[in-house]
PDB file of N, CA and C in Angstrom:
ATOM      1  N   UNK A   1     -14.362 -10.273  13.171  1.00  0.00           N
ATOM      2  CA  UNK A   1     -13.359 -10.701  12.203  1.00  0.00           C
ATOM      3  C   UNK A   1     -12.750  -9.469  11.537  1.00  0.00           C
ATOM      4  N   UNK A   2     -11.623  -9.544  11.557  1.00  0.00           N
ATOM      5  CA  UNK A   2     -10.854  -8.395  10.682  1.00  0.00           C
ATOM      6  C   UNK A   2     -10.778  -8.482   9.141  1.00  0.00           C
ATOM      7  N   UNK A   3     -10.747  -7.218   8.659  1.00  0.00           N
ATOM      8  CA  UNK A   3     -10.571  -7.536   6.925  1.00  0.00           C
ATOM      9  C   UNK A   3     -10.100  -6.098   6.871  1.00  0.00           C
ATOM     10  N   UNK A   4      -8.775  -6.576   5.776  1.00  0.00           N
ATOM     11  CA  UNK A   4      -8.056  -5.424   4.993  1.00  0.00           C
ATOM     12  C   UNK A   4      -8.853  -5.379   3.688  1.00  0.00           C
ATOM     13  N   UNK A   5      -9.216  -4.276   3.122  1.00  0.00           N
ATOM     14  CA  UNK A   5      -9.379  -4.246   1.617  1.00  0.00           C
ATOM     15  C   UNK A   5      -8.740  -3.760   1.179  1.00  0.00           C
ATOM     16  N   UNK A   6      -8.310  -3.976   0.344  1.00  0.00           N
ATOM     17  CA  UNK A   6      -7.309  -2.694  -1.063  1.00  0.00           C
ATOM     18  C   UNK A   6      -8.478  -2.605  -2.198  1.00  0.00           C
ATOM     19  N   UNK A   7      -8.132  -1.205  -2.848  1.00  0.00           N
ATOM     20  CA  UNK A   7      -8.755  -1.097  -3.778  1.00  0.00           C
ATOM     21  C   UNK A   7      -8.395   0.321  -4.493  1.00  0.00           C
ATOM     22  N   UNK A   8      -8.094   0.333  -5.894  1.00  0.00           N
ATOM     23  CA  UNK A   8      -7.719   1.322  -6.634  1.00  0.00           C
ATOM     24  C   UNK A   8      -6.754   1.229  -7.769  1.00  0.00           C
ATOM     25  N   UNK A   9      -6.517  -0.257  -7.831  1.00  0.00           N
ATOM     26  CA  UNK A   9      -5.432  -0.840  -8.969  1.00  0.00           C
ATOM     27  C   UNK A   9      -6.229  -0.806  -9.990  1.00  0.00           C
ATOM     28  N   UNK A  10      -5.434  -1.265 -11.415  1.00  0.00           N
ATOM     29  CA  UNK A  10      -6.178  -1.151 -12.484  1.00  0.00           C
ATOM     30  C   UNK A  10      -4.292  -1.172 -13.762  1.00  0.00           C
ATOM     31  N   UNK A  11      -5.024  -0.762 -14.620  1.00  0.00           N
ATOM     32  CA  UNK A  11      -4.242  -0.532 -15.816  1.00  0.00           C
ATOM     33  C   UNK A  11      -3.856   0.925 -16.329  1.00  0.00           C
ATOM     34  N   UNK A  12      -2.418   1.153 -15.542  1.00  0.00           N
ATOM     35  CA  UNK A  12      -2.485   2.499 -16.362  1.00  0.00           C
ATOM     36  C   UNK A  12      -0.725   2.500 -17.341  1.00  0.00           C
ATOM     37  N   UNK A  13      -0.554   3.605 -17.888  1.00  0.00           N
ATOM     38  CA  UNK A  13      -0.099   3.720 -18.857  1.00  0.00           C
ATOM     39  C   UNK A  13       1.070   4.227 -18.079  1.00  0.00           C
ATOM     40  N   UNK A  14       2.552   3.678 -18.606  1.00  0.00           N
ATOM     41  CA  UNK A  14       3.555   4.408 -18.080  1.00  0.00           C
ATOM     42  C   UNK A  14       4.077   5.755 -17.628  1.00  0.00           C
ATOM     43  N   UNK A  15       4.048   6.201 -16.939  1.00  0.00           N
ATOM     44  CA  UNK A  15       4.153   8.018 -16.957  1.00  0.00           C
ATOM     45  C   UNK A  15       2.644   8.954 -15.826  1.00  0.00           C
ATOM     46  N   UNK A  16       1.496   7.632 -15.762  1.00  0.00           N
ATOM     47  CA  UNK A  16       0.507   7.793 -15.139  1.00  0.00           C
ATOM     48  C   UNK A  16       0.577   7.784 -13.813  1.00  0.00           C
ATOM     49  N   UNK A  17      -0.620   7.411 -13.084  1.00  0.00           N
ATOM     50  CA  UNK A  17      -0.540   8.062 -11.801  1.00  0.00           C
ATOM     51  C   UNK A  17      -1.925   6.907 -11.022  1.00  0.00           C
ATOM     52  N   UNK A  18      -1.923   6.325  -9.710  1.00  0.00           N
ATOM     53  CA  UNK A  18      -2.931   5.854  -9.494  1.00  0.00           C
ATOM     54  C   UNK A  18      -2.876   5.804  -8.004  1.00  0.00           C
ATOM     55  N   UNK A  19      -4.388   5.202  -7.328  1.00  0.00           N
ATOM     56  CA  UNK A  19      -4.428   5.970  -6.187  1.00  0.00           C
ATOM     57  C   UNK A  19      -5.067   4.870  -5.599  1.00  0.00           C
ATOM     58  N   UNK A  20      -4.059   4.054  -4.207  1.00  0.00           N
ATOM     59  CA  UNK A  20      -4.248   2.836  -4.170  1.00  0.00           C
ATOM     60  C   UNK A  20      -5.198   3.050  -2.722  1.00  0.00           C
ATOM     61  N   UNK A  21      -5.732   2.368  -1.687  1.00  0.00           N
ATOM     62  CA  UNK A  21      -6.680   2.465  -0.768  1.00  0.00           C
ATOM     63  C   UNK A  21      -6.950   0.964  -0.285  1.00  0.00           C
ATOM     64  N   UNK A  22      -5.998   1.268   1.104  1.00  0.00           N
ATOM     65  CA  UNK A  22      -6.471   0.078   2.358  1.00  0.00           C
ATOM     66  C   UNK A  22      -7.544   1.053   3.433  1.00  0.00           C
ATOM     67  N   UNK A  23      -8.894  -0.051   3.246  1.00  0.00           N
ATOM     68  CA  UNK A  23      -9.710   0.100   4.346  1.00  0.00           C
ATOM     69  C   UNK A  23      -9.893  -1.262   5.114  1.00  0.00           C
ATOM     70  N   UNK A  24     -10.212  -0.813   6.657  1.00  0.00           N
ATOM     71  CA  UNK A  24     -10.444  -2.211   7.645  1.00  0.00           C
ATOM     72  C   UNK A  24     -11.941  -2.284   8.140  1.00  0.00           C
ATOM     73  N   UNK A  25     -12.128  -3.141   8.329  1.00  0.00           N
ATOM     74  CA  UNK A  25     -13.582  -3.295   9.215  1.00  0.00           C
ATOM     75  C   UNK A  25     -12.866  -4.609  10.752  1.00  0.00           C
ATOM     76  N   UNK A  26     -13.410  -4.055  11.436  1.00  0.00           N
ATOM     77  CA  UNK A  26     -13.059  -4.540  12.557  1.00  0.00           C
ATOM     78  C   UNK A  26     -11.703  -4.376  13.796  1.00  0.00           C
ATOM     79  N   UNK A  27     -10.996  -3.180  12.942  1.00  0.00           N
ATOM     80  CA  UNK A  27     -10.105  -2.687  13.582  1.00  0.00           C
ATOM     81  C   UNK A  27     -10.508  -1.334  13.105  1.00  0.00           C
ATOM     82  N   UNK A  28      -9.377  -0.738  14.019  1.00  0.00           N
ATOM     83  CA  UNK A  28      -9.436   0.665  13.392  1.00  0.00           C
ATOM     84  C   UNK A  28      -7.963   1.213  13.188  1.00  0.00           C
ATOM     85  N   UNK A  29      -7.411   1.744  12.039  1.00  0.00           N
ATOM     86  CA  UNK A  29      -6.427   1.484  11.237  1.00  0.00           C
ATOM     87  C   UNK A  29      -5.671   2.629  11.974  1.00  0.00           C
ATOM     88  N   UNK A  30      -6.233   4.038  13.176  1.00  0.00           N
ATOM     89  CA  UNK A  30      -5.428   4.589  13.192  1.00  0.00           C
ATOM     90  C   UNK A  30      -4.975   4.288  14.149  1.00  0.00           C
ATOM     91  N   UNK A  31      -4.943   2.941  14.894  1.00  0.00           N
ATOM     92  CA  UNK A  31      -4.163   2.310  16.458  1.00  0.00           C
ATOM     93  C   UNK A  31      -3.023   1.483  15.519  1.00  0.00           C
ATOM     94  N   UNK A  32      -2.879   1.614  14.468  1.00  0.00           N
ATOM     95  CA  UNK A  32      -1.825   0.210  13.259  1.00  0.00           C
ATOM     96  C   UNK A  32      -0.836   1.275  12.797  1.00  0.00           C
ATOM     97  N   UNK A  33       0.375   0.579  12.620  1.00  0.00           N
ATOM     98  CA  UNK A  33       1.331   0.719  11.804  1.00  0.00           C
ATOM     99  C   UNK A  33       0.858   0.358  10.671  1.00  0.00           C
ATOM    100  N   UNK A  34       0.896   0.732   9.584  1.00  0.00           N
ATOM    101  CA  UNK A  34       0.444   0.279   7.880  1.00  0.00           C
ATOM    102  C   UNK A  34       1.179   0.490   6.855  1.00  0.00           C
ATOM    103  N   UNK A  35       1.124  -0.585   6.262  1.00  0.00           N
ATOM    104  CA  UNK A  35       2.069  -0.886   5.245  1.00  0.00           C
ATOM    105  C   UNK A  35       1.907  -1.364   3.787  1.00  0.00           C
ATOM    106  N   UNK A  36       2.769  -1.155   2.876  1.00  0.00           N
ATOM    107  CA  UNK A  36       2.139  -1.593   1.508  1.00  0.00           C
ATOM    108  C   UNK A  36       3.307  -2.391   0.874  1.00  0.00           C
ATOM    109  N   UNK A  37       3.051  -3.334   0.743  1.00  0.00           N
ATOM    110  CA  UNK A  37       3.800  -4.576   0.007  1.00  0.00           C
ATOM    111  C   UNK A  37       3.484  -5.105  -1.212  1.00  0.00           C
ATOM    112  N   UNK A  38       4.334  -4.973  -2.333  1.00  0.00           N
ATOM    113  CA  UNK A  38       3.452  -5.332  -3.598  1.00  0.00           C
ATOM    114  C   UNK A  38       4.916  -6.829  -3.873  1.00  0.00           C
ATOM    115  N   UNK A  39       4.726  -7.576  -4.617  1.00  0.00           N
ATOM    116  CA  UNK A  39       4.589  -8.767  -5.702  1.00  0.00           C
ATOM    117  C   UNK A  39       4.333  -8.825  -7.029  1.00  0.00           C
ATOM    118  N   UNK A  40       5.706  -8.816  -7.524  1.00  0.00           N
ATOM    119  CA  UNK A  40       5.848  -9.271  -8.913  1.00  0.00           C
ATOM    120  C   UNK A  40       5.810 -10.739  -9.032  1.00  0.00           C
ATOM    121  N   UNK A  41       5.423 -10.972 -10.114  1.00  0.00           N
ATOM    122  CA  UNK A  41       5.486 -12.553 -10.794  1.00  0.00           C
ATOM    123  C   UNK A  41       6.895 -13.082 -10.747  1.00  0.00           C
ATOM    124  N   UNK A  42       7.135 -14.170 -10.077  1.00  0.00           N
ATOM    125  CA  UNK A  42       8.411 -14.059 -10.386  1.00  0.00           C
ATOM    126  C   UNK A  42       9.216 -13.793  -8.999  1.00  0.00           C
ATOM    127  N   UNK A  43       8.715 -12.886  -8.308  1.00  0.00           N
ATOM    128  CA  UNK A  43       9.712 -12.253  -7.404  1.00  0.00           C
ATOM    129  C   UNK A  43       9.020 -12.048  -6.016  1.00  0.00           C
ATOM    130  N   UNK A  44      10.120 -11.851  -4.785  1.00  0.00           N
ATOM    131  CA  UNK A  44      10.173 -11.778  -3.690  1.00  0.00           C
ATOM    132  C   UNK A  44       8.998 -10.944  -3.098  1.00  0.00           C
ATOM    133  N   UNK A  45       8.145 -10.768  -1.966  1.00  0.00           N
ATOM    134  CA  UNK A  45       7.245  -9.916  -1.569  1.00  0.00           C
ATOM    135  C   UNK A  45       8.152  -8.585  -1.490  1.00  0.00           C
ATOM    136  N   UNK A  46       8.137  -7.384  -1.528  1.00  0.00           N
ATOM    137  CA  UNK A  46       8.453  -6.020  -1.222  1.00  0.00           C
ATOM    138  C   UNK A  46       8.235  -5.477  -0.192  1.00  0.00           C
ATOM    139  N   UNK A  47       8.656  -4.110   0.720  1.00  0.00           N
ATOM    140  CA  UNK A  47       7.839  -3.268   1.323  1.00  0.00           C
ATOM    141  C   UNK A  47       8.433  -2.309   0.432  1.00  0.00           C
ATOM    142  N   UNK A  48       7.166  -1.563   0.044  1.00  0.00           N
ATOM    143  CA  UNK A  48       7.214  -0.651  -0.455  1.00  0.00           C
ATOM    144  C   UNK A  48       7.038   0.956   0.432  1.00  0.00           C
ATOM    145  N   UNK A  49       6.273   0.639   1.380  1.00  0.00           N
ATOM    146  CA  UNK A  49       6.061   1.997   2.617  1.00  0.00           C
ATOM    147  C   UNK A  49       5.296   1.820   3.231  1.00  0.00           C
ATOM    148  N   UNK A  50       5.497   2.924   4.479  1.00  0.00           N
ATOM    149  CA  UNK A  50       4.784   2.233   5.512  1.00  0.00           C
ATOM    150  C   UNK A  50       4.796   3.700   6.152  1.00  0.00           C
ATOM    151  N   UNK A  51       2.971   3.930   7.071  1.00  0.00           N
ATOM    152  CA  UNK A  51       3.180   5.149   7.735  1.00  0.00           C
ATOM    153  C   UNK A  51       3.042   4.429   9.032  1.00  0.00           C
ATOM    154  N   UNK A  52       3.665   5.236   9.979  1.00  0.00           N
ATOM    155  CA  UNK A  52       3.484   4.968  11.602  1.00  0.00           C
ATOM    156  C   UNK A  52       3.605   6.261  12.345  1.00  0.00           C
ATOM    157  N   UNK A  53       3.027   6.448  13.449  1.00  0.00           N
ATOM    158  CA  UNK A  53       2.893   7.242  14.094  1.00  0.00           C
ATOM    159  C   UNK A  53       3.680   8.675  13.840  1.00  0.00           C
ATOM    160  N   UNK A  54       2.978   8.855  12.275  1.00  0.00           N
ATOM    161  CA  UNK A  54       3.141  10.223  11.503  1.00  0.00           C
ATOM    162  C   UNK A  54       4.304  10.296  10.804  1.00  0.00           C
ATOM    163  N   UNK A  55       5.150   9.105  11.116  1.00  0.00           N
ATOM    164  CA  UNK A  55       6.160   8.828   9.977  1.00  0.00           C
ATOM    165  C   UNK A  55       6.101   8.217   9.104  1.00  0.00           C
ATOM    166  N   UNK A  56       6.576   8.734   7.652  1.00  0.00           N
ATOM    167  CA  UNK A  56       6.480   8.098   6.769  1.00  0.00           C
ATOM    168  C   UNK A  56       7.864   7.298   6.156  1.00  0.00           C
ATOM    169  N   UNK A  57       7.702   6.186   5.296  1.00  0.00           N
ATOM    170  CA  UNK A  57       9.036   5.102   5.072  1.00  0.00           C
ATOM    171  C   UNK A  57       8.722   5.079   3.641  1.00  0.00           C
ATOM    172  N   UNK A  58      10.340   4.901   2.708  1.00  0.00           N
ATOM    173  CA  UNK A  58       9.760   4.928   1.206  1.00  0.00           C
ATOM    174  C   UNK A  58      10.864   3.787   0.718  1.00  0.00           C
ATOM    175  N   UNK A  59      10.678   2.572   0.190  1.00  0.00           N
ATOM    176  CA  UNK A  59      11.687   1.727  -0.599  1.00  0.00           C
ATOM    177  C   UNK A  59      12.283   2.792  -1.580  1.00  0.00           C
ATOM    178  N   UNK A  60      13.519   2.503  -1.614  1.00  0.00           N
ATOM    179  CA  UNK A  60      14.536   3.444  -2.690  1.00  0.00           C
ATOM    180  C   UNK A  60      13.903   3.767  -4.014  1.00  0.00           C
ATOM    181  N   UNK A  61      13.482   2.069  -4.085  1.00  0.00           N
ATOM    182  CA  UNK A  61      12.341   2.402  -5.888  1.00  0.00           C
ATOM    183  C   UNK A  61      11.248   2.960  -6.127  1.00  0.00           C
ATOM    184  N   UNK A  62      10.631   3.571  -5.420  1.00  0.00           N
ATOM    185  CA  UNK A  62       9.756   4.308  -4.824  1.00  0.00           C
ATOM    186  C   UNK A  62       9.739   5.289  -4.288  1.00  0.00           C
ATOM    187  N   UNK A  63      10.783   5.989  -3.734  1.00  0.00           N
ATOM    188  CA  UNK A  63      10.913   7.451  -3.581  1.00  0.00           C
ATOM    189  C   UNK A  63      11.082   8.434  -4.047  1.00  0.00           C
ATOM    190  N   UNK A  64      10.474   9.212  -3.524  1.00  0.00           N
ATOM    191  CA  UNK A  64      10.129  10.777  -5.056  1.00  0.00           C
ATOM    192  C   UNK A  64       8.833  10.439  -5.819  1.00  0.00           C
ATOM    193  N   UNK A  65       8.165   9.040  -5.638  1.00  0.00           N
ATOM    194  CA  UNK A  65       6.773   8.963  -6.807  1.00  0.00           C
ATOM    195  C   UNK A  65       5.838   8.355  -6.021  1.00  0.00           C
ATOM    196  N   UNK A  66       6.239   7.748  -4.959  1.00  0.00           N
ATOM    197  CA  UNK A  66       4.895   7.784  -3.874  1.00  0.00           C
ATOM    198  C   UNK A  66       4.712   8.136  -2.779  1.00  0.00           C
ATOM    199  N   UNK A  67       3.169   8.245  -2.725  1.00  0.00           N
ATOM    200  CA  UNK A  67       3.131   8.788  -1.203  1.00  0.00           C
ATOM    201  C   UNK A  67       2.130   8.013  -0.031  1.00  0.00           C
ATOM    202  N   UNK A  68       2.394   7.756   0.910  1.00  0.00           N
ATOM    203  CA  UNK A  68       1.521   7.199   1.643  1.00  0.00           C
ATOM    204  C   UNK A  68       0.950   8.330   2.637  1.00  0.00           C
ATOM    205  N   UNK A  69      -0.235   8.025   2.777  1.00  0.00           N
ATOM    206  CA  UNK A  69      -1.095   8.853   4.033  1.00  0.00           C
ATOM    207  C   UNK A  69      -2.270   8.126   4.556  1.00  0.00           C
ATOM    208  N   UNK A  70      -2.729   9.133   5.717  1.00  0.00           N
ATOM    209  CA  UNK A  70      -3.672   8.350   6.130  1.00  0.00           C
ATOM    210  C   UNK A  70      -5.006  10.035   6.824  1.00  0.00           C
ATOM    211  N   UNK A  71      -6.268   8.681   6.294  1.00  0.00           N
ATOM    212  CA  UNK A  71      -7.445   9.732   6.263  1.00  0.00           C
ATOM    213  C   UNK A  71      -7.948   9.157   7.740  1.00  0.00           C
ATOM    214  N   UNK A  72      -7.863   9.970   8.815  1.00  0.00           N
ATOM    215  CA  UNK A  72      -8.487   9.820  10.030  1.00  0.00           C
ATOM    216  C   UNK A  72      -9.858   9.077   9.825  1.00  0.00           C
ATOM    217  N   UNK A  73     -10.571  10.276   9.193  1.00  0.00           N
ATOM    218  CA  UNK A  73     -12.414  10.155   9.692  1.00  0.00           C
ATOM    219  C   UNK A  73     -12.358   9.350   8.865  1.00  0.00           C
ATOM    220  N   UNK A  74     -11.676   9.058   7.693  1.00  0.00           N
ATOM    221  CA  UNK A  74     -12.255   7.751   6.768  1.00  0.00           C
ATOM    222  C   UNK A  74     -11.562   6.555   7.598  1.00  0.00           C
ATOM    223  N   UNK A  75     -10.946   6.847   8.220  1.00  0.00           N
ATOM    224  CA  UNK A  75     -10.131   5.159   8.795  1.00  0.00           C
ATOM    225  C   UNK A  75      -9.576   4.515   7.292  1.00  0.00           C
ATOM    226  N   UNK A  76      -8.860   5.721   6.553  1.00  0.00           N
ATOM    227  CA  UNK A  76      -8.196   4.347   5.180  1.00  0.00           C
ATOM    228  C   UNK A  76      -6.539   4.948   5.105  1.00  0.00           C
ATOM    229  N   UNK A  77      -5.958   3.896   4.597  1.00  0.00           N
ATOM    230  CA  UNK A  77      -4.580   4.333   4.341  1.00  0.00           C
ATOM    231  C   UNK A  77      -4.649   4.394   2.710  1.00  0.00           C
ATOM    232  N   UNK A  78      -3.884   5.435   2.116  1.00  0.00           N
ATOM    233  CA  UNK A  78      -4.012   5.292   0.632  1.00  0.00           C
ATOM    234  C   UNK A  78      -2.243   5.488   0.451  1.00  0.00           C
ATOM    235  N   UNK A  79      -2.222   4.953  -0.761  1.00  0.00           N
ATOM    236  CA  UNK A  79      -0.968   5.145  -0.971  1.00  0.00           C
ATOM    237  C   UNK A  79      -1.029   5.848  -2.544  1.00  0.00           C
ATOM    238  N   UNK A  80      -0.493   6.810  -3.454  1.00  0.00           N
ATOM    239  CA  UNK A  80      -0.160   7.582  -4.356  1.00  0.00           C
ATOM    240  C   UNK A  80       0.417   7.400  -5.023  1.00  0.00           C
ATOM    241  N   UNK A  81       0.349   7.049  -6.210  1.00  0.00           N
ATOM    242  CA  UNK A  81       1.611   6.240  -7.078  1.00  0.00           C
ATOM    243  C   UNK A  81       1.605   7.567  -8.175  1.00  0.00           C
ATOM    244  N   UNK A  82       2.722   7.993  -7.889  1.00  0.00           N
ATOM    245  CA  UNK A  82       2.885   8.824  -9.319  1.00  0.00           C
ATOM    246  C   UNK A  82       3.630   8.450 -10.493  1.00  0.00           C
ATOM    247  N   UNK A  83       4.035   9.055 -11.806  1.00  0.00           N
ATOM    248  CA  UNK A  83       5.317   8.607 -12.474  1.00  0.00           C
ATOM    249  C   UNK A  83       5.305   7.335 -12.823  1.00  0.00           C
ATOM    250  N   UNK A  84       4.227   6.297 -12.717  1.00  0.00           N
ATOM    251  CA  UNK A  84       4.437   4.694 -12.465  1.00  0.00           C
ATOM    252  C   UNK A  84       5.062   4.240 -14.242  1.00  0.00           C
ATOM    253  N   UNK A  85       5.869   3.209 -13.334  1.00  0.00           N
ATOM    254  CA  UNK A  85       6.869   2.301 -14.363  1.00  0.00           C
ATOM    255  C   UNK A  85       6.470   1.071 -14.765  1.00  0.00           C
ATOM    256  N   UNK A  86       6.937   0.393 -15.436  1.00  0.00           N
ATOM    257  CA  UNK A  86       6.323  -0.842 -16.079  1.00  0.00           C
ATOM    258  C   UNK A  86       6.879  -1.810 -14.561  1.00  0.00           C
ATOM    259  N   UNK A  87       7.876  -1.644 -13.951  1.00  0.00           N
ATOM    260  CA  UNK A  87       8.633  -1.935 -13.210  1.00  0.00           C
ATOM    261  C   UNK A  87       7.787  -2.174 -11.563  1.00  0.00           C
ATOM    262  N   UNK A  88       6.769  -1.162 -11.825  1.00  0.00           N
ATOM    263  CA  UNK A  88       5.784  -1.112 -10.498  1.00  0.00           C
ATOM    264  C   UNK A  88       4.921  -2.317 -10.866  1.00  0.00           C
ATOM    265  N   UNK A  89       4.846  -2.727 -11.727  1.00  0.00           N
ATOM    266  CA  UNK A  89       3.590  -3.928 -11.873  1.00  0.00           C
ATOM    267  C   UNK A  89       3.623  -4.744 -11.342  1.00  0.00           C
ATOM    268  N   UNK A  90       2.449  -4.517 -10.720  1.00  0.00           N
ATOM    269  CA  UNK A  90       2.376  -6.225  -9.505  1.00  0.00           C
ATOM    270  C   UNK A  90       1.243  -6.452  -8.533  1.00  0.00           C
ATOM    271  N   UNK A  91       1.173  -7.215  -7.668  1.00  0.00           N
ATOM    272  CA  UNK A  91      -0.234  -7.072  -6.837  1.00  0.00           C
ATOM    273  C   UNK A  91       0.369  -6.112  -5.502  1.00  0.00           C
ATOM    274  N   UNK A  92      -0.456  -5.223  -5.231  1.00  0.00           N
ATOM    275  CA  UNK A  92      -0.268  -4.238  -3.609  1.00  0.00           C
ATOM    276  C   UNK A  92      -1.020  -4.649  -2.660  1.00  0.00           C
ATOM    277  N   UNK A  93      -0.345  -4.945  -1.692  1.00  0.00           N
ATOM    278  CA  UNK A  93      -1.341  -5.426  -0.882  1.00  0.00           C
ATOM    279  C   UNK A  93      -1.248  -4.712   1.067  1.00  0.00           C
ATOM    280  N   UNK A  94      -1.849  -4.709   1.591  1.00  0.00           N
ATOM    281  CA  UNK A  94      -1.677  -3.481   2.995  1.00  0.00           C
ATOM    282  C   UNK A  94      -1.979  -4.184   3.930  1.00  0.00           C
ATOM    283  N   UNK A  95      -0.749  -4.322   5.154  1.00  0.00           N
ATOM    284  CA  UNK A  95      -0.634  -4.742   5.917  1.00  0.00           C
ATOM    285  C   UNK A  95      -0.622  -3.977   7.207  1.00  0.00           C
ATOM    286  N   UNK A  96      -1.504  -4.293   8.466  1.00  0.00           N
ATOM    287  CA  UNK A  96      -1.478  -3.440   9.737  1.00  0.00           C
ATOM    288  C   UNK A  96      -0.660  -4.685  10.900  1.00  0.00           C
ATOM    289  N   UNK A  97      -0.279  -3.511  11.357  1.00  0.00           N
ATOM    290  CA  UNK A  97       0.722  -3.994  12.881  1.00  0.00           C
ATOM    291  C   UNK A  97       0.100  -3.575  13.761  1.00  0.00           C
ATOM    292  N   UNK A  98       0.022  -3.893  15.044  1.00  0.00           N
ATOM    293  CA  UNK A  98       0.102  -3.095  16.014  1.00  0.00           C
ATOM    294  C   UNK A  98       1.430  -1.893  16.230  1.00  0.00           C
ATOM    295  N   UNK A  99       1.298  -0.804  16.614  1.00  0.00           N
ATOM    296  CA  UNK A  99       2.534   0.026  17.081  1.00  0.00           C
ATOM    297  C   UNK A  99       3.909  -1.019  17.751  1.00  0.00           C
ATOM    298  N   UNK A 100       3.182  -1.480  18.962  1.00  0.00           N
ATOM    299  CA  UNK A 100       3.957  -2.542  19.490  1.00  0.00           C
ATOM    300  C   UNK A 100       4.898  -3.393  19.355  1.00  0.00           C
ATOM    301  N   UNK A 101       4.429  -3.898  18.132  1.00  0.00           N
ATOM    302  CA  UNK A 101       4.634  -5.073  17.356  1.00  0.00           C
ATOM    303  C   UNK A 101       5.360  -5.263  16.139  1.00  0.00           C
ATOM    304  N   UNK A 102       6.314  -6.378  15.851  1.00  0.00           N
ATOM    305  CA  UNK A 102       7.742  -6.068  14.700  1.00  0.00           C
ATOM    306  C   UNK A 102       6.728  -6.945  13.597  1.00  0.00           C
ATOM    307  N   UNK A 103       5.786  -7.324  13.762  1.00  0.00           N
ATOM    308  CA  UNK A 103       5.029  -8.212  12.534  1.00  0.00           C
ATOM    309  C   UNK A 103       3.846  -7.814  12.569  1.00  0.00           C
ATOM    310  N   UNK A 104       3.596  -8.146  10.946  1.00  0.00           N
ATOM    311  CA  UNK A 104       2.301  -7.333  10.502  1.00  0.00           C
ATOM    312  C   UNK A 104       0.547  -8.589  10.856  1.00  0.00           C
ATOM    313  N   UNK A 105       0.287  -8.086  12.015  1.00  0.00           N
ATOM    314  CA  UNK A 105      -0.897  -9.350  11.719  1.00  0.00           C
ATOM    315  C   UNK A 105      -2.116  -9.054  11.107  1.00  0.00           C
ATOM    316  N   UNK A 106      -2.534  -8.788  10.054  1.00  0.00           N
ATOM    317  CA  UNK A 106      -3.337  -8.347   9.307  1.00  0.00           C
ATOM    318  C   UNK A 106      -3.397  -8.461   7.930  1.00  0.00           C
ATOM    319  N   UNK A 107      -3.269  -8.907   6.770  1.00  0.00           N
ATOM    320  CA  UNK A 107      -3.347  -8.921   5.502  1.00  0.00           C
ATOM    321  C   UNK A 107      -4.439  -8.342   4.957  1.00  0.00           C
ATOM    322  N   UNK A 108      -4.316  -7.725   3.506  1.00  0.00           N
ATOM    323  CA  UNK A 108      -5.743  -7.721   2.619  1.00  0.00           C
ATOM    324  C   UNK A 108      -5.283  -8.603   1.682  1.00  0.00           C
ATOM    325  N   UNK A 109      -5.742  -9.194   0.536  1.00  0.00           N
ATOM    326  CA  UNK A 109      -5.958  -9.391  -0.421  1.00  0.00           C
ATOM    327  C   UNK A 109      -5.075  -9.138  -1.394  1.00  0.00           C
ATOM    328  N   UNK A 110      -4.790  -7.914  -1.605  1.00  0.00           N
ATOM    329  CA  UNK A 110      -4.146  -7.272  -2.434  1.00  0.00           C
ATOM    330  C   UNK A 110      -4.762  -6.698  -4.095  1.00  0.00           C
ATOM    331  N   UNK A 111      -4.221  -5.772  -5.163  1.00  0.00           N
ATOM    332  CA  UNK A 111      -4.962  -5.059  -5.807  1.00  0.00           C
ATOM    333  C   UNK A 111      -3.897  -5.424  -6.814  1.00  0.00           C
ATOM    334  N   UNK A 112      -4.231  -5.627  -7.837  1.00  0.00           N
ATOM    335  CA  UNK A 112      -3.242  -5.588  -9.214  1.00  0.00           C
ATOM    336  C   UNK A 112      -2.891  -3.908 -10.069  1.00  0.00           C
ATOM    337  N   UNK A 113      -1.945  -3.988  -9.982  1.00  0.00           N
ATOM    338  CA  UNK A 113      -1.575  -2.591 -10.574  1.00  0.00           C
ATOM    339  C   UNK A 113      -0.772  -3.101 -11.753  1.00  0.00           C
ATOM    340  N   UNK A 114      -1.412  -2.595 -12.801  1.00  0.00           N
ATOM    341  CA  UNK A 114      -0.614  -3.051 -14.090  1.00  0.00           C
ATOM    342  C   UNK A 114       0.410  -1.766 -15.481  1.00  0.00           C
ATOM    343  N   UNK A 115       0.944  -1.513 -15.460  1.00  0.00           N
ATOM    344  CA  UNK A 115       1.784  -0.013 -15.762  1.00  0.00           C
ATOM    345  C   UNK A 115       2.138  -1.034 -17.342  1.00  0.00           C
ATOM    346  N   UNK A 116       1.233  -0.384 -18.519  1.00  0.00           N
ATOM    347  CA  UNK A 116       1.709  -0.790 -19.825  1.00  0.00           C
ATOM    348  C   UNK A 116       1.268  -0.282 -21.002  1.00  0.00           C
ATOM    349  N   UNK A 117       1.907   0.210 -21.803  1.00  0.00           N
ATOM    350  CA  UNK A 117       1.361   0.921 -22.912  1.00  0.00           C
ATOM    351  C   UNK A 117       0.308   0.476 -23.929  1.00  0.00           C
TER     352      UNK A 117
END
């Protein structure tokens, strides 16, 4: 059975910085396209970025303050939130593709990231 985890959300303060983390068990994340999609209350799913075969992708609202990468020997994708806005608040959640493949078949859960003074 496959499982995405996220993990690294929390509560930080506008102007802060946090350090988000998809790990898999049952795949191995560096054969995937990976991706990070967050959800506001209220509003439409996002992509926020996505690395693939050493390229990296950044939503407009999001460029210049995050970063996505990926740790081989750990098998995790993390994503880097710098600068965060009240505007980033929402659940993140990391999605794997195959290379192959235009859809993500994989979900985690997702992580609440909350940006508030």
């Amino acid at each position: 059975q496959v499982q995405l985890v996220e993990s690294g959300g929390g509560l930080v303060q506008p102007g802060g910085s946090l350090r988000l983390s998809c790990a898999a068990s049952g795949i191995s994340l560096t054969r995937y396209s990976v991706a990070w999609f967050r959800q506001a209350p209220g509003k439409e799913r996002e992509g926020v970025s996505c690395i693939r075969d050493g390229s990296t992708y950044y939503a407009d609202s999001v460029k210049g303050r995050f970063t996505v990468s990926r740790d081989k020997t750990q098998d995790t994708v993390y994503l880097q939130m710098n600068s965060l806005k009240s505007e980033d608040t929402a659940v993140y959640s990391c999605a794997a593709r195959p290379v192959f493949s235009s859809q993500y078949k994989y979900w985690g859960q997702g992580t609440q990231v909350t940006v508030s003074s």
